[in-house]
Protein backbone atom coordinates (compact mmCIF):
# COMPACT_ATOMS: atom_id res chain seq x y z
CA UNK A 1 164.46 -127.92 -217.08
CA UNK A 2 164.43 -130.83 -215.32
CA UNK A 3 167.91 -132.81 -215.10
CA UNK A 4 168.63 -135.41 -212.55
CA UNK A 5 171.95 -136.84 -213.20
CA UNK A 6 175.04 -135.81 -211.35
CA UNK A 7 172.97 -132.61 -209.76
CA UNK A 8 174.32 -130.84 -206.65
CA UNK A 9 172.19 -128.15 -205.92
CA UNK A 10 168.66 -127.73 -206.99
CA UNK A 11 166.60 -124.36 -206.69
CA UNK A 12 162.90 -124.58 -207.08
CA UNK A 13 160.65 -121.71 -207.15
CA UNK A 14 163.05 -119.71 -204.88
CA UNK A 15 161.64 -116.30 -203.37
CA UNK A 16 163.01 -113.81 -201.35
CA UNK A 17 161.12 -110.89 -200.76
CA UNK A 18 161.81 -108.03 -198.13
CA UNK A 19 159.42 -105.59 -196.64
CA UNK A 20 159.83 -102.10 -197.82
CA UNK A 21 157.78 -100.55 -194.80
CA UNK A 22 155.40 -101.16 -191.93
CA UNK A 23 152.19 -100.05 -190.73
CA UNK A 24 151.05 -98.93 -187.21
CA UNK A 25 150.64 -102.90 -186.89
CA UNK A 26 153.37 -104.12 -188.06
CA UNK A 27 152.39 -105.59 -190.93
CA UNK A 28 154.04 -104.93 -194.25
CA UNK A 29 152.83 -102.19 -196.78
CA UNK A 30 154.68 -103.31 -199.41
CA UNK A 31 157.27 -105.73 -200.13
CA UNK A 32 160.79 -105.22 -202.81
CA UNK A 33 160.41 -108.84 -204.65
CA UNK A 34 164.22 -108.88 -204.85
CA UNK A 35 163.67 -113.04 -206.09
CA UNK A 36 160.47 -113.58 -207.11
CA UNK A 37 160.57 -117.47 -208.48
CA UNK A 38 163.74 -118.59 -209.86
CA UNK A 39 164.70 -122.02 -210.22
CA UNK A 40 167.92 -123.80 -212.16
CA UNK A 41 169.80 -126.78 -211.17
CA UNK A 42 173.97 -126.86 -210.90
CA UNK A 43 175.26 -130.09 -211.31
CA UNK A 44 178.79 -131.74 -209.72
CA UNK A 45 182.02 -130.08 -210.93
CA UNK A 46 180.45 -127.63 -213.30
CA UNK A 47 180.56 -123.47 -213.15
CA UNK A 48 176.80 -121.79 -213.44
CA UNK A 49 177.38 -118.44 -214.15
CA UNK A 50 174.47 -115.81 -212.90
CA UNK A 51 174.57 -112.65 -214.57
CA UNK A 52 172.31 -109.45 -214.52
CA UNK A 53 172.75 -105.95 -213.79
CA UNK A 54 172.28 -104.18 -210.61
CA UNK A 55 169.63 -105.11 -208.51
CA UNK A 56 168.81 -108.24 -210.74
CA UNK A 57 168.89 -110.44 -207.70
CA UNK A 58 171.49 -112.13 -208.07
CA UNK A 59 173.55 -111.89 -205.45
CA UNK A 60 170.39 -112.41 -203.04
CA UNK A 61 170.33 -115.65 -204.61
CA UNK A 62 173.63 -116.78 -203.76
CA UNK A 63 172.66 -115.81 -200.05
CA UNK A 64 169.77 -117.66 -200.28
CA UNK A 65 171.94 -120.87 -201.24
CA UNK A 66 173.98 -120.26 -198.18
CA UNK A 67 171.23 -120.08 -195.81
CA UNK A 68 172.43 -116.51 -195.08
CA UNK A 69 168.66 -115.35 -195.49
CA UNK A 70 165.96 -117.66 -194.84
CA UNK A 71 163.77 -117.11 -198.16
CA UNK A 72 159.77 -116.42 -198.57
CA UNK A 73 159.22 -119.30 -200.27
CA UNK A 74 160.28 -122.51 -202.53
CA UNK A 75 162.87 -124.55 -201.76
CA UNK A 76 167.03 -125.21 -202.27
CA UNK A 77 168.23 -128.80 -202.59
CA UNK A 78 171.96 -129.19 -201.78
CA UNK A 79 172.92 -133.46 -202.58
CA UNK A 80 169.19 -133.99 -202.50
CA UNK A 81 168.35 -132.60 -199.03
CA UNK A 82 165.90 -129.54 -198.71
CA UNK A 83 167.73 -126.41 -196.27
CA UNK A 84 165.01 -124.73 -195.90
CA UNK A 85 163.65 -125.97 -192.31
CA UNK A 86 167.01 -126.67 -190.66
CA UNK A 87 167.81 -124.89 -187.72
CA UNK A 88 171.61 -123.46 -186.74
CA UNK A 89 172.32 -127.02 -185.48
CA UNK A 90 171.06 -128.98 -188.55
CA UNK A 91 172.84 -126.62 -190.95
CA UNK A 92 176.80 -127.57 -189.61
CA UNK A 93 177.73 -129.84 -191.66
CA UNK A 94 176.44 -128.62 -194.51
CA UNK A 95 178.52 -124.90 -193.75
CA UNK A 96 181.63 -127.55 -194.11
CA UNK A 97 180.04 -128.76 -197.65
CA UNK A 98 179.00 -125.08 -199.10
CA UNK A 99 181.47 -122.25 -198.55
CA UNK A 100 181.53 -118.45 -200.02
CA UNK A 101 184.10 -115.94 -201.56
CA UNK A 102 182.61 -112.51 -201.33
CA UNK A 103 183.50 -109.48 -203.56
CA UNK A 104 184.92 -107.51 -200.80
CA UNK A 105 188.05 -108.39 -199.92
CA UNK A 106 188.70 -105.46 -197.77
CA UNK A 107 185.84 -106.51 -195.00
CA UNK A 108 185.50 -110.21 -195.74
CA UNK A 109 188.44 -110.34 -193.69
CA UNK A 110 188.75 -109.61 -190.16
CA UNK A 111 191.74 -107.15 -189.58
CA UNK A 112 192.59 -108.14 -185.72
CA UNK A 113 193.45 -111.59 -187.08
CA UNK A 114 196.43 -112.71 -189.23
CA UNK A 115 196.67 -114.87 -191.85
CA UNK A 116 197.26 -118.28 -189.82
CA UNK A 117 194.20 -117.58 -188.21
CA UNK A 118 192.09 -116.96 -190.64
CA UNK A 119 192.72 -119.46 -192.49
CA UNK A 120 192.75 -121.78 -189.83
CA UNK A 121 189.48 -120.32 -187.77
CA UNK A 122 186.99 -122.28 -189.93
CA UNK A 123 188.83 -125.75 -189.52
CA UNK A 124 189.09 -125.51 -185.89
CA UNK A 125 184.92 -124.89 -186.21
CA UNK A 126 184.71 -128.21 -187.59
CA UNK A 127 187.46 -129.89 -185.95
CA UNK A 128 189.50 -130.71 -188.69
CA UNK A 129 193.21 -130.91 -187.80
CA UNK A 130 195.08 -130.78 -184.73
CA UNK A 131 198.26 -128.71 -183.43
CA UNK A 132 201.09 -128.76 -185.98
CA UNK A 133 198.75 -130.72 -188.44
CA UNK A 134 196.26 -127.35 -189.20
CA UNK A 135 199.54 -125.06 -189.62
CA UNK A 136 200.52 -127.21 -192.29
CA UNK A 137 197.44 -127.78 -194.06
CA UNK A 138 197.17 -123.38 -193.85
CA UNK A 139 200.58 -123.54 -195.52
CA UNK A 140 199.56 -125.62 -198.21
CA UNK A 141 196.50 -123.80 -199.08
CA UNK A 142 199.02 -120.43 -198.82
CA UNK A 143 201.07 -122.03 -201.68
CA UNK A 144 197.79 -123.24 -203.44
CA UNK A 145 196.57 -119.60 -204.29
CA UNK A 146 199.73 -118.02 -204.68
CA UNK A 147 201.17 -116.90 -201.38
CA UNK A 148 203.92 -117.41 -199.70
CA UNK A 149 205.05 -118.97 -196.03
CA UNK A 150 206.50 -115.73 -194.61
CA UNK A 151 202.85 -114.22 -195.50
CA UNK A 152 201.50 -116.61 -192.41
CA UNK A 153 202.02 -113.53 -189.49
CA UNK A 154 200.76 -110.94 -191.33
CA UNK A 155 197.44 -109.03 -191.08
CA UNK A 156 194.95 -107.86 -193.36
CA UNK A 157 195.87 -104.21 -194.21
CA UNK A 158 199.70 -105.64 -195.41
CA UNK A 159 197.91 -106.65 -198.28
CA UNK A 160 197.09 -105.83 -201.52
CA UNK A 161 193.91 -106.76 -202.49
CA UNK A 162 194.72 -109.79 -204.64
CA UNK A 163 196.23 -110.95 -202.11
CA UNK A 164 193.63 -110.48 -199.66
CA UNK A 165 191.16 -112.44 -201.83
CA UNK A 166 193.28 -115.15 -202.42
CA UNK A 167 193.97 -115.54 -198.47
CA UNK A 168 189.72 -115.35 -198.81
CA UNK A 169 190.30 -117.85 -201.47
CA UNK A 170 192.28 -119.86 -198.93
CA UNK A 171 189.92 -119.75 -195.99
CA UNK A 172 186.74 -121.08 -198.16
CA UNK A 173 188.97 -123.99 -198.82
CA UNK A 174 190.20 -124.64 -195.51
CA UNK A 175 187.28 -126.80 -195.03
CA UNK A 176 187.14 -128.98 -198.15
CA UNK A 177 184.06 -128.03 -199.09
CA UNK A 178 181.90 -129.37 -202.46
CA UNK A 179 180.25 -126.66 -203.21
CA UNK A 180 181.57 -122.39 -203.58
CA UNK A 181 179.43 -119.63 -203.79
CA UNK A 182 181.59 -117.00 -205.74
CA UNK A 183 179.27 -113.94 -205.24
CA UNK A 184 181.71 -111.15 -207.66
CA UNK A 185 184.81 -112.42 -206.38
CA UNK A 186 187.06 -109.98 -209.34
CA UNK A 187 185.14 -106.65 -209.60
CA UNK A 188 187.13 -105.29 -206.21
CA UNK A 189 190.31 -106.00 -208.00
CA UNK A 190 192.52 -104.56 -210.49
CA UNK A 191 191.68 -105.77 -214.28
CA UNK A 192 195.56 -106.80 -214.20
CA UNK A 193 195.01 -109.27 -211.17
CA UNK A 194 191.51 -110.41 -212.30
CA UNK A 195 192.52 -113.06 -214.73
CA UNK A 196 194.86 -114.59 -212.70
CA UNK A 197 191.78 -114.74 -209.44
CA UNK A 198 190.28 -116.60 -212.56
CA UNK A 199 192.66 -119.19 -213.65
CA UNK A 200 193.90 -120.17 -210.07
CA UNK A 201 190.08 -121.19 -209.22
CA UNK A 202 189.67 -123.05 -212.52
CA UNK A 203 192.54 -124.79 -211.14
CA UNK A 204 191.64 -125.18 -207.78
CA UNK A 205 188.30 -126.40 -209.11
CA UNK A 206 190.15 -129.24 -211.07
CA UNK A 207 192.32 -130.09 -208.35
CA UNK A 208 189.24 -130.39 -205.47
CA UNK A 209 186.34 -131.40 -207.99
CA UNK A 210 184.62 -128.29 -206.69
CA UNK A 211 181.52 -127.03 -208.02
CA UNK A 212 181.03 -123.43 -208.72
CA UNK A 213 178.28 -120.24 -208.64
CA UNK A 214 179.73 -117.94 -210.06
CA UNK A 215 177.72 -114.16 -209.46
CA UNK A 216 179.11 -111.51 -211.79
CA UNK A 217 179.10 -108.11 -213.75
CA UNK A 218 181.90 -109.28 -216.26
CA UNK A 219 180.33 -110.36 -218.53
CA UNK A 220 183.07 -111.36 -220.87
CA UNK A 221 184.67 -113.58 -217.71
CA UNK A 222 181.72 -115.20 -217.26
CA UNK A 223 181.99 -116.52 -220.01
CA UNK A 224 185.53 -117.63 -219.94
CA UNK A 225 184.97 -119.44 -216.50
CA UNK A 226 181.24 -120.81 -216.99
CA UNK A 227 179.79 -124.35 -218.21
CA UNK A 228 176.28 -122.79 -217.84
CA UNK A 229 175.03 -119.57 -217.60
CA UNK A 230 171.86 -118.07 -216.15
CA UNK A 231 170.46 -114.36 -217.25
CA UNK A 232 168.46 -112.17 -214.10
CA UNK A 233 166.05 -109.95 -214.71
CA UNK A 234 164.04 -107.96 -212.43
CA UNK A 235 164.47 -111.15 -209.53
CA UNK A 236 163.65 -113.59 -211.94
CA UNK A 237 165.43 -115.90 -214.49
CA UNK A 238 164.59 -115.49 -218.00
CA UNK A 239 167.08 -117.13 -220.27
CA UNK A 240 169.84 -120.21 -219.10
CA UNK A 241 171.83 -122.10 -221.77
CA UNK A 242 175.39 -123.18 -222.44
CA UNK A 243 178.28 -120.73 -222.40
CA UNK A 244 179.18 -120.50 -225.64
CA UNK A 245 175.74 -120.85 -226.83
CA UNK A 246 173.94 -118.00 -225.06
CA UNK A 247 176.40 -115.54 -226.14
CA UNK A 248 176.43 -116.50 -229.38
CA UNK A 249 172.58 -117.05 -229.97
CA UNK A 250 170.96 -114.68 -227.04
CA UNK A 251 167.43 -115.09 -227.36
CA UNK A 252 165.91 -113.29 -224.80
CA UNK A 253 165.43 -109.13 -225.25
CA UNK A 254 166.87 -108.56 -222.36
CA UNK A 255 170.19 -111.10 -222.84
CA UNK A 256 170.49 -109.13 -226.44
CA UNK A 257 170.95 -105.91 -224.56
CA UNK A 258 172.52 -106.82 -221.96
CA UNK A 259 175.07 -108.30 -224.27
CA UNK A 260 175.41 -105.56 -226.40
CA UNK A 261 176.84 -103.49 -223.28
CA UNK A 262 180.10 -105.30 -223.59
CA UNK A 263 183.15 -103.29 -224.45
CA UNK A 264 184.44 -104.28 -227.91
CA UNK A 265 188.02 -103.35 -227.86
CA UNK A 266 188.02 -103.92 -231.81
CA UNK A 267 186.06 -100.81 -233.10
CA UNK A 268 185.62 -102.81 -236.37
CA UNK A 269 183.68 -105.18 -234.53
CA UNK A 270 182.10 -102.98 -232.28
CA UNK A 271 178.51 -103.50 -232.45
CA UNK A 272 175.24 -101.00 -232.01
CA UNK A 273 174.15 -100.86 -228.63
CA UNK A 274 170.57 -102.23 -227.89
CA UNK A 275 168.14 -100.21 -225.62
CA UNK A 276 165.68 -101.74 -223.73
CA UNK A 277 162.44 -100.81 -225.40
CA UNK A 278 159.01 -101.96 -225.97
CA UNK A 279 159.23 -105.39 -223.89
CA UNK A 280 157.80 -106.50 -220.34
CA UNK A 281 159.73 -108.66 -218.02
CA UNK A 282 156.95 -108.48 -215.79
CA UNK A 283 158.50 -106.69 -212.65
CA UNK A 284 157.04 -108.43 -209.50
CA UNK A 285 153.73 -108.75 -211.23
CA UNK A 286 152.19 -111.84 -211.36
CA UNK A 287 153.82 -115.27 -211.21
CA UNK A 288 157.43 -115.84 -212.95
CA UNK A 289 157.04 -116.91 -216.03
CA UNK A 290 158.14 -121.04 -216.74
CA UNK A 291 161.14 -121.34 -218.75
CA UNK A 292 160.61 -123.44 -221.76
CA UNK A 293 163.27 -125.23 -223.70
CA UNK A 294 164.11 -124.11 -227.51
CA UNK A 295 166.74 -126.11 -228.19
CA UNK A 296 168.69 -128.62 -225.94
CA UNK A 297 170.05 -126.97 -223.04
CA UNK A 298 168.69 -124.01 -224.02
CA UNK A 299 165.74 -122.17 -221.88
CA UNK A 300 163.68 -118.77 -222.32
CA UNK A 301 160.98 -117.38 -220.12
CA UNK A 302 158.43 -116.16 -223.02
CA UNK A 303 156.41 -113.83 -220.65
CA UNK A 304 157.92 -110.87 -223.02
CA UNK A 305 156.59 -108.88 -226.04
CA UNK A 306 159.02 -107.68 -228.79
């Protein structure tokens, strides 16, 4: 799956494991493989969607990216330099370069500050602006994701919470960053206010060339706001193709099913549910299986029997 032009970030191998218990020793009894060997590649400008269902590992992976966990084992590659061995110090410029929207907007924010300073916190980390200067650039971002200049004062809990993810929205910007971990930035929110979360960061991701991972449930907006798309399964990745393509030609037993779970709001075109039955994904047994190309662009791990 190898693809060196205009790549970003590159994960290779990428494990995360976490002890489940400890002996009289100390050492570890057993371990939950919550990422057990994934790797995919996200190039400049595009959205990778990673979907699965609970407990897939998904959302450890976008962690993982962030340095937020230091991982078991392989590596992440963010412009062609490995994060795994940098220290607190090393890692500063590239929190500036790699920023996160989180699903909860009720504690992603804190509630003792308001809106000018939260917004304005992470700049005055990295010394961007100055006086007058960073109140203006928070205003601009405020009118960027749909708020408002009288909105600057207020805290947290005078918000609904659209708006508090688009002030979240707001402060992941404030730094100019490349790169934007969405880890289920929509499922807190209303279905009403969801499209609209969608559409302002495919515009804000035009207007700042910004490169997206994009961790979901929603299936069917995943594939509205994704170039790519990469399928989780028991901590590892077992199917990644185009948008349109994996929906559309699914390939994997467990994309078919997990496919079929999507509400049809047509009954005509409402198809038969598939149950997951009579295959192995090989649940933190063994190594992950290699995903091998089909068809271009399109990959499937072929460690499954139908």
């Amino acid at each position: 799956m190898s693809d060196t032009n205009n790549v970003l970030v590159e994960v290779e191998n990428l494990k995360k494991h976490f002890s489940k218990g400890k002996d009289m020793r100390g050492r570890d009894t057993s371990l939950l493989k919550a990422v057990d060997g994934v790797s995919f590649q996200i190039r400049k400008g595009e959205t990778f969607g990673l979907v699965g269902e609970s407990g897939s590992g998904k959302s450890t992976v976008g962690r993982c990216l962030l340095r937020l966990y230091d991982y078991t084992d392989g590596e992440v590659r963010f412009a062609g330099q490995p994060l795994g061995g940098l220290g607190e110090k090393q890692l500063k410029p590239f929190r500036r370069r790699i920023q996160s929207i989180f699903q909860d907007p009720y504690s992603s924010l804190n509630p003792s500050l308001n809106v000018l300073e939260l917004i304005s916190e992470p700049m005055k980390i990295h010394g961007l602006h100055r006086g007058s200067e960073r109140k203006e650039a928070v205003l601009e971002l405020l009118t960027k994701v749909g708020l408002k200049p009288e909105h600057l004062y207020r805290y947290p809990h005078e918000f609904s919470g659209g708006q508090r993810q688009r002030i979240s929205i707001a402060r992941a910007l404030s730094v100019r960053p490349e790169f934007v971990v969405c880890d289920e930035p929509i499922s807190a929110l209303d279905v009403s206010i969801q499209a609209q979360v969608v559409n302002m960061l495919e515009d804000l991701q035009a207007e700042f060339g910004l490169t997206y991972l994009f961790i979901a449930h929603d299936l069917s907006m995943v594939r509205h706001i994704s170039d790519r798309i990469g399928v989780m399964y028991g901590g590892r990745l077992v199917e990644v193709a185009e948008s349109d393509e994996l929906y559309d030609n699914p390939l994997h037993p467990y994309t078919k099913a997990l496919l079929s779970s999507i509400l049809e709001t047509d009954p005509r075109k409402a198809g038969e549910r598939i149950a997951l039955d009579g295959f192995s994904v090989s649940r933190g047994e063994g190594e992950a299986a290699p995903l091998r190309e089909v068809s271009p662009g399109h990959y499937v791990a072929y460690d499954f029997t139908e």
